[in-house]
N, C-alpha and C. Protein backbone atom coordinates (compact mmCIF):
# COMPACT_ATOMS: atom_id res chain seq x y z
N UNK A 1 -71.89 -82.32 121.18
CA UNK A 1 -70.53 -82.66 120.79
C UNK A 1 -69.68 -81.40 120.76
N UNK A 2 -68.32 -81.34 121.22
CA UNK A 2 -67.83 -80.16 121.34
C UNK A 2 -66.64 -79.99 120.21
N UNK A 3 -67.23 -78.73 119.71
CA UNK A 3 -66.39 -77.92 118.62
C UNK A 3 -64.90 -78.60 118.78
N UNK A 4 -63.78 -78.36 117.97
CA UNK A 4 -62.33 -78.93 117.64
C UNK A 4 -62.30 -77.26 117.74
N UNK A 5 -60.63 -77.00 117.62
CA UNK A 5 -60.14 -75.80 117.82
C UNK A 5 -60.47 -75.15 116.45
N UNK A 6 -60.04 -76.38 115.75
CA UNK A 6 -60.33 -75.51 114.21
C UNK A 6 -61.50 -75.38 114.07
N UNK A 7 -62.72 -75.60 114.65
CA UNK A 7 -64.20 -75.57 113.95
C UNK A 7 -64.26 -74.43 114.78
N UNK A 8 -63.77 -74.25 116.11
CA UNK A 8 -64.17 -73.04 116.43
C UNK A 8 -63.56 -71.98 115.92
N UNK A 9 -62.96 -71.66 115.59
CA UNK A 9 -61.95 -70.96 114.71
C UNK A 9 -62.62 -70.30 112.86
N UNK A 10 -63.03 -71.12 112.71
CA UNK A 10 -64.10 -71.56 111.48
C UNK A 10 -65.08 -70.59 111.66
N UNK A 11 -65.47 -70.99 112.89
CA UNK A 11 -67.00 -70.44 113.69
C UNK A 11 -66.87 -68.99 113.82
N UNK A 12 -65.96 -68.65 114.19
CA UNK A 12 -65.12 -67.21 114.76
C UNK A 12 -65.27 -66.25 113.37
N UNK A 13 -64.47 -66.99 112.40
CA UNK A 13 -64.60 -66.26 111.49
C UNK A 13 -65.74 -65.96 110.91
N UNK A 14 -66.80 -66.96 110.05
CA UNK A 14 -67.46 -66.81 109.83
C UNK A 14 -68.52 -65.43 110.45
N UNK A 15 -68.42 -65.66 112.01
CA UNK A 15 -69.59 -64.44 112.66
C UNK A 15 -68.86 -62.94 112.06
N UNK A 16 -67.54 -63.26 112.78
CA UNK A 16 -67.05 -61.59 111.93
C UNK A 16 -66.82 -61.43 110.92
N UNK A 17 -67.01 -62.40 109.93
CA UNK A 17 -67.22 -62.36 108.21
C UNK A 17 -68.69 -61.68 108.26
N UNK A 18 -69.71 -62.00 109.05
CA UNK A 18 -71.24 -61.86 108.83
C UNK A 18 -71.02 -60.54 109.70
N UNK A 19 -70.69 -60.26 110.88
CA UNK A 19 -70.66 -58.96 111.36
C UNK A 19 -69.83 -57.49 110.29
N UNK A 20 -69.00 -57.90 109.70
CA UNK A 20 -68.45 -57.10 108.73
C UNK A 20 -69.64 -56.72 107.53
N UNK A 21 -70.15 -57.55 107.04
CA UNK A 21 -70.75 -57.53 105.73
C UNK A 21 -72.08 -56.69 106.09
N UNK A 22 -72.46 -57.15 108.20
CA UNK A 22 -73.85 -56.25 108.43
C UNK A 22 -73.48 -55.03 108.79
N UNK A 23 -72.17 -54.56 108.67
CA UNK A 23 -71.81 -53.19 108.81
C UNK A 23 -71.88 -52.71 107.85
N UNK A 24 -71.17 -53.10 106.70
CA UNK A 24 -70.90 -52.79 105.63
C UNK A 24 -72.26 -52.51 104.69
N UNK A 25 -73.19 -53.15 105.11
CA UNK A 25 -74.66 -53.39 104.54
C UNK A 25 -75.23 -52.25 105.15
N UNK A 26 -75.19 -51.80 106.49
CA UNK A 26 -76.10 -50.81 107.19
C UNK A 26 -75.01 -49.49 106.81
N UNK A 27 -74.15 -49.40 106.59
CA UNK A 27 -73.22 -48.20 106.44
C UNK A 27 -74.03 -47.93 104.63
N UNK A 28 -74.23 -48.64 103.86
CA UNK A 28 -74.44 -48.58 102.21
C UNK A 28 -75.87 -48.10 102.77
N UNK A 29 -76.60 -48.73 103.19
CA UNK A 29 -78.38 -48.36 103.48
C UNK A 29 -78.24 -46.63 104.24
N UNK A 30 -77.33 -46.29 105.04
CA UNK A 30 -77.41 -45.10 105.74
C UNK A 30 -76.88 -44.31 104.39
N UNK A 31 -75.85 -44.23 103.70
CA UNK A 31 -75.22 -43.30 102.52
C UNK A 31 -76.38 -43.18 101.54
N UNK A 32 -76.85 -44.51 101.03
CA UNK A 32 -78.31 -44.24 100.21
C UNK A 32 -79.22 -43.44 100.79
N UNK A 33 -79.75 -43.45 101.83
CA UNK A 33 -80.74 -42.54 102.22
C UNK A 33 -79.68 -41.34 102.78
N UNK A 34 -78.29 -40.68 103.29
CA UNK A 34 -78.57 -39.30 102.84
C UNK A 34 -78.19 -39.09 101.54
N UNK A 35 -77.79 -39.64 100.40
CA UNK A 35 -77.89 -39.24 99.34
C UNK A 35 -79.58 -38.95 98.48
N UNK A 36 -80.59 -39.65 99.06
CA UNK A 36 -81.62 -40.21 98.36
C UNK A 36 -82.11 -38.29 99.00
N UNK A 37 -81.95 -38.23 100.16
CA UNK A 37 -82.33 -36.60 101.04
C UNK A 37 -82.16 -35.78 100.22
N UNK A 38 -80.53 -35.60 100.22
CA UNK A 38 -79.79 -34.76 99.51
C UNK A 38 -80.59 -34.54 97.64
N UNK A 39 -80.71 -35.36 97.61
CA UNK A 39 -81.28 -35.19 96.05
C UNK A 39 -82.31 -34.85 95.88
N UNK A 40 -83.59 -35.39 96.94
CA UNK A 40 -84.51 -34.41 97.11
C UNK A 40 -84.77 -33.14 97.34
N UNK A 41 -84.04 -32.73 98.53
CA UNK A 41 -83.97 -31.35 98.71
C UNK A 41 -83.20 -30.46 97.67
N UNK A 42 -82.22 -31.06 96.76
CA UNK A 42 -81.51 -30.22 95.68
C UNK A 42 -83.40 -29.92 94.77
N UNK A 43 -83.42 -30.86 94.66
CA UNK A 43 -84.55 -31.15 93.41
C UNK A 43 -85.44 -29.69 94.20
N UNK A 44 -86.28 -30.13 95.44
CA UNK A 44 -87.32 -29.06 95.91
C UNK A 44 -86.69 -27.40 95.73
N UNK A 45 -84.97 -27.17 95.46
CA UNK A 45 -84.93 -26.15 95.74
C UNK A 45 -84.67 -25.46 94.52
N UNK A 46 -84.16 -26.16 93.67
CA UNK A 46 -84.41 -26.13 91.74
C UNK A 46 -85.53 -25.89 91.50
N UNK A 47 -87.27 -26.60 91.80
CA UNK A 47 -88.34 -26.16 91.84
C UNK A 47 -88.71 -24.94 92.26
N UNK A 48 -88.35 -24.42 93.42
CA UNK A 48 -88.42 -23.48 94.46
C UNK A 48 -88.20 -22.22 93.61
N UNK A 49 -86.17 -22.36 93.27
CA UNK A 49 -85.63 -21.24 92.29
C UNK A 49 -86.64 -20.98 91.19
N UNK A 50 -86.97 -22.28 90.18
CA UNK A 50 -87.87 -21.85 89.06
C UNK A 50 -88.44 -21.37 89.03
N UNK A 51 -89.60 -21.72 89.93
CA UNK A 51 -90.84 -20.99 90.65
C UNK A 51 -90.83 -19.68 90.14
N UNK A 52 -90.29 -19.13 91.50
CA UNK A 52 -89.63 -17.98 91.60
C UNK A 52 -89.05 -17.31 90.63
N UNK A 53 -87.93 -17.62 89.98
CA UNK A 53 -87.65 -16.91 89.01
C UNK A 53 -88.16 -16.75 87.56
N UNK A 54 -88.81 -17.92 87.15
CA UNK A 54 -89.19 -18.23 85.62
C UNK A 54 -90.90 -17.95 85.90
N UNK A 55 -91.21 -18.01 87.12
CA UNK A 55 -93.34 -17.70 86.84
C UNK A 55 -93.27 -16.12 87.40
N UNK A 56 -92.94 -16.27 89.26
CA UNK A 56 -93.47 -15.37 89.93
C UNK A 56 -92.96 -13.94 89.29
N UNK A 57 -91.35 -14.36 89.31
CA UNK A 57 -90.38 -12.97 89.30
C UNK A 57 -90.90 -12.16 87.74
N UNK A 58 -91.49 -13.27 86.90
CA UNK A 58 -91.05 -13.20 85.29
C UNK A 58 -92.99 -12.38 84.68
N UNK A 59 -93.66 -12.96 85.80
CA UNK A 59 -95.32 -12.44 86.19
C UNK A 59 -94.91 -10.75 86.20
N UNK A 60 -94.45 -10.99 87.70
CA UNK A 60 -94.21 -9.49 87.93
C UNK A 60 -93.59 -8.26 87.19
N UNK A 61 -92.65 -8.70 86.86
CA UNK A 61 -92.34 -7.48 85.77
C UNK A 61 -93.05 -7.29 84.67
N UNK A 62 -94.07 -7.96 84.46
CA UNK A 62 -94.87 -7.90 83.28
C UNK A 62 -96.03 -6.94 83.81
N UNK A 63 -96.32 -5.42 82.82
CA UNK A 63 -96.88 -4.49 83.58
C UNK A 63 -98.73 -5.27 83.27
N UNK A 64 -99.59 -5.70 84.31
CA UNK A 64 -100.88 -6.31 84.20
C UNK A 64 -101.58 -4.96 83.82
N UNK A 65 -102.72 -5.21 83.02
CA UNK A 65 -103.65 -4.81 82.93
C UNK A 65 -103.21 -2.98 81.93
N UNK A 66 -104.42 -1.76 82.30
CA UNK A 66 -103.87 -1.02 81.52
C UNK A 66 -104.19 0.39 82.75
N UNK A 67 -103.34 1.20 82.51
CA UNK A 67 -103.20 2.29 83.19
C UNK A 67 -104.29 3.53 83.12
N UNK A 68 -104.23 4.26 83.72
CA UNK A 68 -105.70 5.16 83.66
C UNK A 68 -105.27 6.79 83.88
N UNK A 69 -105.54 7.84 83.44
CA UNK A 69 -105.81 9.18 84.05
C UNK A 69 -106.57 9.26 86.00
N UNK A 70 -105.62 9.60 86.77
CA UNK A 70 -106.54 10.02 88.36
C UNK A 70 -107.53 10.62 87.90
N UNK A 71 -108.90 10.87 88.44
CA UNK A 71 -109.77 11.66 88.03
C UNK A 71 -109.95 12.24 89.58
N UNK A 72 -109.25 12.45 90.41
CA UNK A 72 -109.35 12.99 91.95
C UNK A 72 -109.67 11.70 92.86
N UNK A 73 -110.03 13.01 93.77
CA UNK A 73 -109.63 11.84 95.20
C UNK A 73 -110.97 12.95 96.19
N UNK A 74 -111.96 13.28 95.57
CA UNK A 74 -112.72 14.41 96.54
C UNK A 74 -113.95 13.30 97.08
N UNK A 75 -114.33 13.50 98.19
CA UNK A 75 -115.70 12.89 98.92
C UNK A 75 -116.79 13.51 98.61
N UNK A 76 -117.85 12.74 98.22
CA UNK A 76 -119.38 13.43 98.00
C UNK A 76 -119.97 12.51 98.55
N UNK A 77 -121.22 12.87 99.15
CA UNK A 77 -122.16 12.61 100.37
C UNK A 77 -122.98 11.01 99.53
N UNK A 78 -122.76 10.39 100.68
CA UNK A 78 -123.36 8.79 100.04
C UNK A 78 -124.65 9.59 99.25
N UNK A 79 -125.18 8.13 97.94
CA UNK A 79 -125.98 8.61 97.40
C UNK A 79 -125.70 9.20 96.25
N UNK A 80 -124.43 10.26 96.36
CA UNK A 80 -124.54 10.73 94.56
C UNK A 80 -124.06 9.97 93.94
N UNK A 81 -124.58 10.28 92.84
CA UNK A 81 -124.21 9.03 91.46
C UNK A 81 -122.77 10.33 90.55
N UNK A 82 -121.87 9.52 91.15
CA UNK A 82 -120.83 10.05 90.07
C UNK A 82 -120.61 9.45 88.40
N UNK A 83 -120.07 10.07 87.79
CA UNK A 83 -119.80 9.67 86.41
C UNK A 83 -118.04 9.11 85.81
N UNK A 84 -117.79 8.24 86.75
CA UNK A 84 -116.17 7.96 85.79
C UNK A 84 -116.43 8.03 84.38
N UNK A 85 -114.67 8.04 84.30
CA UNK A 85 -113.97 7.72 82.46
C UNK A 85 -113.88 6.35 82.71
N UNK A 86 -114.01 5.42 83.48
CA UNK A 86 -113.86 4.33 83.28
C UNK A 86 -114.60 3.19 83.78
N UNK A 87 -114.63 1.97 83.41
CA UNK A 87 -115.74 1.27 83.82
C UNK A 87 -114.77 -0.66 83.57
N UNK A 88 -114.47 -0.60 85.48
CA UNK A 88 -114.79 0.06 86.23
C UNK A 88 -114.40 1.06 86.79
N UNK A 89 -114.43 1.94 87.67
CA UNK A 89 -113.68 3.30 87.85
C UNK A 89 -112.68 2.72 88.83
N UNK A 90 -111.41 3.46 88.31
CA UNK A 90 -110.49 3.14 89.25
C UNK A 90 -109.71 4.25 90.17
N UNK A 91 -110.52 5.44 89.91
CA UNK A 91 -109.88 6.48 90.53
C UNK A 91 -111.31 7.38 90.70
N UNK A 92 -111.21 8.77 91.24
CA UNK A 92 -112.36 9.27 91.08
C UNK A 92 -113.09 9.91 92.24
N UNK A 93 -113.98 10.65 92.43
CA UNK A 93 -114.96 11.22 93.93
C UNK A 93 -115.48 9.72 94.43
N UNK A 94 -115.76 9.86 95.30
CA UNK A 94 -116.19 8.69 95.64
C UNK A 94 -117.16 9.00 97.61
N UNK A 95 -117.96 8.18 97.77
CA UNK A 95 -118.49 8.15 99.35
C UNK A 95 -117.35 8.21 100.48
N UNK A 96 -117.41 9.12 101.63
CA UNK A 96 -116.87 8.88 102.73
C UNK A 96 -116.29 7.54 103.47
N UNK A 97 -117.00 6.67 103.11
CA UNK A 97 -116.96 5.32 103.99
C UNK A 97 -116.53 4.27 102.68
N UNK A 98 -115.52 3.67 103.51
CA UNK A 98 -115.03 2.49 102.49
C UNK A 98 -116.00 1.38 102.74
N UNK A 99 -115.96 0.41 102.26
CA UNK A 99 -116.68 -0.97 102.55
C UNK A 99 -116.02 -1.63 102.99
N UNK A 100 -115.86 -2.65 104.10
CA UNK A 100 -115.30 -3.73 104.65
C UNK A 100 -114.46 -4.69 103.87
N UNK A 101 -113.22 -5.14 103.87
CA UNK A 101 -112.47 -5.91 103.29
C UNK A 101 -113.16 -6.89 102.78
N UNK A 102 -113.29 -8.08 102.08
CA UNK A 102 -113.91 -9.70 101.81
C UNK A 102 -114.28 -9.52 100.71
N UNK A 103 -115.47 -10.61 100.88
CA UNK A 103 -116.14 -11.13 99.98
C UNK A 103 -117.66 -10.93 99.97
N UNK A 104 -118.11 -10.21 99.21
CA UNK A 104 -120.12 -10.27 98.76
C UNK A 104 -120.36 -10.89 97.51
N UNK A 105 -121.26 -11.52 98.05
CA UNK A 105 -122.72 -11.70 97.39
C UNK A 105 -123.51 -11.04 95.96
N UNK A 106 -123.87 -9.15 97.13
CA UNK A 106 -124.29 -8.56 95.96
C UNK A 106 -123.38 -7.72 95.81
N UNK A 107 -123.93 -6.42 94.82
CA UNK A 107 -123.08 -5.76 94.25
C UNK A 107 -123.22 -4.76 95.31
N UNK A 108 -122.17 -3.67 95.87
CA UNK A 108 -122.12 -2.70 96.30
C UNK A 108 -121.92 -1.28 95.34
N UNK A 109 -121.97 -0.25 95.57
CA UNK A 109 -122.03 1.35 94.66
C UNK A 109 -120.27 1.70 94.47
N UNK A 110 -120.07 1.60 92.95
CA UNK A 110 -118.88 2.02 92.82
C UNK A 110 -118.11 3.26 93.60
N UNK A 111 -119.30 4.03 94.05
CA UNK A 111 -118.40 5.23 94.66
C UNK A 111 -118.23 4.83 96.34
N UNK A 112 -118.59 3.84 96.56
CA UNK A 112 -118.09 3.62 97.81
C UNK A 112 -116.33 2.54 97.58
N UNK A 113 -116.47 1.71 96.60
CA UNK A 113 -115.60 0.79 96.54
C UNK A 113 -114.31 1.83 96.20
N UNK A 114 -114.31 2.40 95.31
CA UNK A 114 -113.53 3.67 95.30
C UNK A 114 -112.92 3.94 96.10
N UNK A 115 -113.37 4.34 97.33
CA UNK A 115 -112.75 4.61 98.48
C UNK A 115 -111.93 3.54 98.91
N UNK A 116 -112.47 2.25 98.66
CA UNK A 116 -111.49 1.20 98.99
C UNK A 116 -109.61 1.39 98.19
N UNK A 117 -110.10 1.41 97.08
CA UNK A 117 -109.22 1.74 95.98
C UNK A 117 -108.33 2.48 96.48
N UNK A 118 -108.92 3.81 97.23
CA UNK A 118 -107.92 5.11 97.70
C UNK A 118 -106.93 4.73 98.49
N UNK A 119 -107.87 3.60 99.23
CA UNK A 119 -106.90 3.32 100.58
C UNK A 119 -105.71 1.89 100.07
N UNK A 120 -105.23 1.58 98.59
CA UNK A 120 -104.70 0.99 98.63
C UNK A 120 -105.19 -0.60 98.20
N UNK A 121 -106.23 -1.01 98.03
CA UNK A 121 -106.91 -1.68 97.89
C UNK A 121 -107.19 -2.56 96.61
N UNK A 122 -107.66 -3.38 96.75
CA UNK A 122 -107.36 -4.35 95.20
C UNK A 122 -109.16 -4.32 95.01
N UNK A 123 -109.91 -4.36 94.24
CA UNK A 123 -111.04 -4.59 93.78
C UNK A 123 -111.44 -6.14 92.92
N UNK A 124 -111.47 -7.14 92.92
CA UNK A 124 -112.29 -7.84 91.98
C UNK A 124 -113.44 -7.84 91.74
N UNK A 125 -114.07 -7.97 90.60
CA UNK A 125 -115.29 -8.27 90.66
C UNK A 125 -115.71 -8.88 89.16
N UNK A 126 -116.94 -9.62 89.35
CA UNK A 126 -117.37 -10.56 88.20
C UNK A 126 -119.10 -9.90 87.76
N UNK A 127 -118.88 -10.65 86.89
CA UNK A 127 -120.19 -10.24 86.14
C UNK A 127 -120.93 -11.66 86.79
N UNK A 128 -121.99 -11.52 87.49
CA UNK A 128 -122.73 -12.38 87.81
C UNK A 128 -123.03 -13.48 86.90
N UNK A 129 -123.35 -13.38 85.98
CA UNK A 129 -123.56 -14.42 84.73
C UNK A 129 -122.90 -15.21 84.69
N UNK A 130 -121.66 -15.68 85.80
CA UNK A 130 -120.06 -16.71 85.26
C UNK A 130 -120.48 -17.52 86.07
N UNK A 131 -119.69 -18.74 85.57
CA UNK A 131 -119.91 -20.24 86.59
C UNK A 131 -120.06 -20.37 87.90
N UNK A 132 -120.40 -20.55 88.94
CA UNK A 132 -120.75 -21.14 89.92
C UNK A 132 -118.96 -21.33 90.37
N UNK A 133 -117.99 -22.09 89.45
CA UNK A 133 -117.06 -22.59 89.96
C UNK A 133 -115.77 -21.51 89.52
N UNK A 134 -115.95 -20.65 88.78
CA UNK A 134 -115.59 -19.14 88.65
C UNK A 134 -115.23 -18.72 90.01
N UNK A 135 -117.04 -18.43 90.60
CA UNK A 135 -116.85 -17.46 91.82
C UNK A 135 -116.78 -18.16 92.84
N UNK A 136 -116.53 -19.34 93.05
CA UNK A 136 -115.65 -20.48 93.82
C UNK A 136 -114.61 -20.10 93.97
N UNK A 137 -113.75 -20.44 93.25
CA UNK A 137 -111.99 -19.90 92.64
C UNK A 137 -112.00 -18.61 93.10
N UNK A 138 -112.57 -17.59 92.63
CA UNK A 138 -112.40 -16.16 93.02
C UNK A 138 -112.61 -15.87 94.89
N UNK A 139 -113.80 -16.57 95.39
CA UNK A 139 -113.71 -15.95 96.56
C UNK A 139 -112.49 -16.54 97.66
N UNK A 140 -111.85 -18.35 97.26
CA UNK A 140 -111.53 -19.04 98.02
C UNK A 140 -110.05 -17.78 98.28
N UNK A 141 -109.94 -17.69 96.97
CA UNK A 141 -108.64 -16.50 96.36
C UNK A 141 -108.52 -15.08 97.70
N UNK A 142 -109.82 -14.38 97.40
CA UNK A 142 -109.69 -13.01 98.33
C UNK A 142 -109.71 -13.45 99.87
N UNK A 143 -110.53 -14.65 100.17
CA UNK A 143 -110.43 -15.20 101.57
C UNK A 143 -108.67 -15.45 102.55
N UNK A 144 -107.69 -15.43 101.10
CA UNK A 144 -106.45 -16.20 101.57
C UNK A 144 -106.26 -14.52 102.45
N UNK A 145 -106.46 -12.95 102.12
CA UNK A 145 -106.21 -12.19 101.98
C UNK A 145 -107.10 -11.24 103.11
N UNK A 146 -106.16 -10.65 104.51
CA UNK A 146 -107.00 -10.33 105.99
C UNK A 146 -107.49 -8.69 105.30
N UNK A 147 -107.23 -8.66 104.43
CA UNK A 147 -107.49 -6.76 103.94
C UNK A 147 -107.03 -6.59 102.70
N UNK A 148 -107.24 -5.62 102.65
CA UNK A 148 -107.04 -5.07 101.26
C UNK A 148 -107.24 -5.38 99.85
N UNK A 149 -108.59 -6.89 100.02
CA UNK A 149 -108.61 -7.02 99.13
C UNK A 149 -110.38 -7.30 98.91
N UNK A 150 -111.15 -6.71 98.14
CA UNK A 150 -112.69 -7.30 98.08
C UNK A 150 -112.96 -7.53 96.64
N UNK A 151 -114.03 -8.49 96.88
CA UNK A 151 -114.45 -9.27 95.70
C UNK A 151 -116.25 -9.05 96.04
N UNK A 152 -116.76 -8.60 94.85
CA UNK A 152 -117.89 -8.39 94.16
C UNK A 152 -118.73 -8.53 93.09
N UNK A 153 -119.92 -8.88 92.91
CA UNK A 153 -120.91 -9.24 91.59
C UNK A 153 -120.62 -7.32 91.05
N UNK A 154 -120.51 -7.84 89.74
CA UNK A 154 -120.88 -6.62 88.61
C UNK A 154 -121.60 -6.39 87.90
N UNK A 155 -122.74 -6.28 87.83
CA UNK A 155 -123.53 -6.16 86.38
C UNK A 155 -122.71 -5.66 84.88
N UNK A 156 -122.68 -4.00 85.39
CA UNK A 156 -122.06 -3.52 84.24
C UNK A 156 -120.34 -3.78 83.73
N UNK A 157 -119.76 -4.69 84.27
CA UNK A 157 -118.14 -4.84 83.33
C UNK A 157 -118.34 -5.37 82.27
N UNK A 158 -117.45 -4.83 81.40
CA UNK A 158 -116.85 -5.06 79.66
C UNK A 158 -116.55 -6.76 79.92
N UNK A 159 -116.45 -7.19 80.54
CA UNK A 159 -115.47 -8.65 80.35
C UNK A 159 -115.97 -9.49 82.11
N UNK A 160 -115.90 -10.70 81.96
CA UNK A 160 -116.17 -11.42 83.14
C UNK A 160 -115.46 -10.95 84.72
N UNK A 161 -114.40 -10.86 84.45
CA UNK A 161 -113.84 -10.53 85.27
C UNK A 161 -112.94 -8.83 85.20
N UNK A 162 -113.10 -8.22 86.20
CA UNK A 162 -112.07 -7.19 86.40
C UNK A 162 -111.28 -7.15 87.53
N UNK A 163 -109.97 -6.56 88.08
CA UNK A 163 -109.45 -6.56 88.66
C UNK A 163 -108.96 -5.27 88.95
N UNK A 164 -109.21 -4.36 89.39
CA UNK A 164 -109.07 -2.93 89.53
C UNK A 164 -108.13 -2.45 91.28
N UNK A 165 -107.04 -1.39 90.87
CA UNK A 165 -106.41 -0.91 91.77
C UNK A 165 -106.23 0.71 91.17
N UNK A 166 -105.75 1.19 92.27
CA UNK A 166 -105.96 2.82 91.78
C UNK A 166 -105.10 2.89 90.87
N UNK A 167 -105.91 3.85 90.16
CA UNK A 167 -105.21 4.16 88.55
C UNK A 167 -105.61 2.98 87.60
N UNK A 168 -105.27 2.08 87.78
CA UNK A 168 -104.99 0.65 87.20
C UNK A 168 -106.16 -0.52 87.18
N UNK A 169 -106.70 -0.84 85.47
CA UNK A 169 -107.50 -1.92 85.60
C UNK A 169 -106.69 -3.09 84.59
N UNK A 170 -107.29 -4.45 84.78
CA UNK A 170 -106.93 -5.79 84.07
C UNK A 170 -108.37 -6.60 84.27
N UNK A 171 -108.21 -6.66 83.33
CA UNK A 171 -109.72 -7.41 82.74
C UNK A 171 -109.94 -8.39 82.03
N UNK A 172 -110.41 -9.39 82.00
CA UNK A 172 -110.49 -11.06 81.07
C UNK A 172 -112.01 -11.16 81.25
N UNK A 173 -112.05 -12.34 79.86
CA UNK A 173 -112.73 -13.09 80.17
C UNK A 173 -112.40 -14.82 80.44
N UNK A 174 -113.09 -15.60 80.98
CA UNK A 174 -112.96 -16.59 82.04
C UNK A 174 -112.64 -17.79 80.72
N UNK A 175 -112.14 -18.97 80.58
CA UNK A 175 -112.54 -19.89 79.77
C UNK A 175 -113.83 -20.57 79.12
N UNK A 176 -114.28 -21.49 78.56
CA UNK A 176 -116.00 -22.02 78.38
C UNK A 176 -115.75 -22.73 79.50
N UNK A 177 -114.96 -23.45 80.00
CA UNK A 177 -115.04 -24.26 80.96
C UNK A 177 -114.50 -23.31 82.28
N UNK A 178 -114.53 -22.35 82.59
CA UNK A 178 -115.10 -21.42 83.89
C UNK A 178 -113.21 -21.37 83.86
N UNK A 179 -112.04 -22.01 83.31
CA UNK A 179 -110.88 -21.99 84.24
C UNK A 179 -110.01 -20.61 83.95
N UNK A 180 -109.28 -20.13 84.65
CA UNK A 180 -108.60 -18.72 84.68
C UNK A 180 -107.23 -18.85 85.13
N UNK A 181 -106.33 -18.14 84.89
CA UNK A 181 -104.83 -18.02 85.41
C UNK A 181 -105.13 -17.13 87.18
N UNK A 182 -104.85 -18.15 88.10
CA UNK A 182 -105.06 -17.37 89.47
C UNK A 182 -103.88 -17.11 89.85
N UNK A 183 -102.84 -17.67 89.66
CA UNK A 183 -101.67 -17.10 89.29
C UNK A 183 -101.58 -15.30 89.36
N UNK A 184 -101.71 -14.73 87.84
CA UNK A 184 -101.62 -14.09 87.51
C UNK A 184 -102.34 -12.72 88.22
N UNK A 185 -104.02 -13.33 88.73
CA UNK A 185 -104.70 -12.39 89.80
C UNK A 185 -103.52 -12.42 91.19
N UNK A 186 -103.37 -13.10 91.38
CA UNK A 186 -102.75 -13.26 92.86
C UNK A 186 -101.23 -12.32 92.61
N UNK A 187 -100.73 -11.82 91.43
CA UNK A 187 -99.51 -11.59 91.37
C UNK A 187 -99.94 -9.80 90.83
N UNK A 188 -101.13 -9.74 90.21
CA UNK A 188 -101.76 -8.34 90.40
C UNK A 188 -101.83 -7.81 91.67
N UNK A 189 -102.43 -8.69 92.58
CA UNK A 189 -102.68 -8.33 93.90
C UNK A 189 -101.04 -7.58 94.67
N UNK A 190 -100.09 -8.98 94.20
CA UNK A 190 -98.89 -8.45 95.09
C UNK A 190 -97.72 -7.12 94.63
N UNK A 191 -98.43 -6.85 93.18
CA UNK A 191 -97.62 -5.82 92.88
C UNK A 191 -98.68 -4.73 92.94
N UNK A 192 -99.78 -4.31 93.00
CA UNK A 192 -100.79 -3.47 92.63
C UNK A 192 -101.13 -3.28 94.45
N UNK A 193 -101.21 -3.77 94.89
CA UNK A 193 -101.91 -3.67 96.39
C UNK A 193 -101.08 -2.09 97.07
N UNK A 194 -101.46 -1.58 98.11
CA UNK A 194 -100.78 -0.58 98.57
C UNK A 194 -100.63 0.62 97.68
N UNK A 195 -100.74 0.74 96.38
CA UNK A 195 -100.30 1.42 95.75
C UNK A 195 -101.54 2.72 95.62
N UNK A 196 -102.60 3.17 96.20
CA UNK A 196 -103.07 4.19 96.24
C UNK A 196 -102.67 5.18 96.88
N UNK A 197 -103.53 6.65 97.02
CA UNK A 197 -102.64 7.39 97.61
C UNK A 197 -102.40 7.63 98.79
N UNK A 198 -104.20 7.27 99.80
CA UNK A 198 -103.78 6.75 100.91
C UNK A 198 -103.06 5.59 101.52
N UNK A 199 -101.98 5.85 102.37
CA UNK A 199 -101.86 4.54 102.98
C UNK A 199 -102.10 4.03 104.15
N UNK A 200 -103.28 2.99 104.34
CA UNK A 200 -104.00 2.71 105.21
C UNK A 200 -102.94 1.31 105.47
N UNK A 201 -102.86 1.15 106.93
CA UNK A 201 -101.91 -0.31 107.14
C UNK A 201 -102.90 -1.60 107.02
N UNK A 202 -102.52 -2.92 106.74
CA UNK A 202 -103.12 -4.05 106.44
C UNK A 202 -103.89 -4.38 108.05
C-alpha cells in the first residue's frame, strides 16, 4: 500500500529525528572517551610527579648509610691479607684485579672487591644465613644493573645486609619475614655509584 504525502513526510522526519539523536549519541560516546583519556593520563602524570618528587627525589637527598676515613688506594700482590678500619672495608690497599661485575654464589676476598669499589662501584653483600627469598630480591636487583654493581655472600658483616661504595657504607638488617626497602638500595646505587676515585666507564 503506498505511503500518503503526509505519512511520507512523517517517515522523513522521523529517520532524521533518529539520524540526529545517532549523531548526537556517537558525538557524547567520542567526548566521554577523550575525556575518560584525558583523565587518565592527568592521573598517570600526578603519579609520575609524586613518584618522583615525594619517594625518589625526597630518598635522594637523604644522606644513606655512614661515611668513612680513605685509608688509600695502594695495590698489594693477590694473597695479602690486609687489615681495614672497617668492616666492610670501603676504602683501602687492595689486589690488582677487580672482580667481574654480577652476581656470586660464594664469597670473594675483600681486597679484591675493593678494587671494585675504586673503580666506582657499588658492593652488596649478605650474610649467608638470610632467606632464600632475601637473596632472590637482592640478586634479581644487581641483575637489572650491566656494571658497576656486585652482589656477594658475607660471613663476617655486623648486620644482614651491607651496601658499600667508596668511602661510604649502609647497613640493615632484613625483616622476620625476609622483606626490605629495595627502593632505598636501588636509590644508594643511583647516588653512590661512580663516585670512587677511579673513573672506569659503565
Amino acid at each position: 500500500m503506498e505511503l500518503t504525502k503526509k505519512e511520507r513526510r512523517a517517515l522523513r522526519r522521523e529517520e532524521q529525528l533518529r539520524e540526529i539523536v545517532g549523531v548526537a549519541r556517537t558525538r557524547r560516546l567520542k567526548a566521554l572517551a577523550v575525556w575518560a583519556g584525558a583523565v587518565l593520563l592527568v592521573a598517570g602524570l600526578i603519579y609520575g610527579i609524586y613518584y618522583y618528587l615525594f619517594f625518589l627525589r625526597i630518598t635522594a637527598l637523604v644522606d644513606l648509610g655512614e661515611t668513612f676515613s680513605i685509608e688509600g688506594t695502594k695495590h698489594v700482590p693477590e694473597g695479602t691479607n690486609v687489615e681495614y678500619h672497617t668492616n666492610p672495608p670501603s676504602s683501602g690497599a687492595h689486589y690488582g684485579k677487580a672482580a667481574d661485575w654480577g652476581v656470586y654464589d660464594e664469597e670473594l676476598q675483600d681486597e679484591q672487591i675493593v678494587h671494585n669499589l675504586e673503580h666506582g662501584g657499588v658492593w652488596i653483600s649478605y650474610k649467608p644465613s638470610i632467606q632464600p627469598v632475601v637473596k632472590e630480591k637482592l640478586t634479581n636487583l644487581v641483575k637489572n644493573y650491566r656494571s658497576k654493581v656486585i652482589l656477594t655472600p658475607r660471613e663476617a658483616n655486623d648486620k644482614d645486609i651491607a651496601v658499600v661504595s667508596w668511602g661510604r657504607i649502609f647497613e640493615f638488617d632484613v625483616a622476620t619475614d625476609g622483606s626490605f626497602d629495595e627502593h632505598v638500595v636501588k636509590s644508594y646505587i643511583t647516588n653512590y655509584k661512580n663516585t670512587g676515585p677511579e673513573l672506569v666507564p659503565d
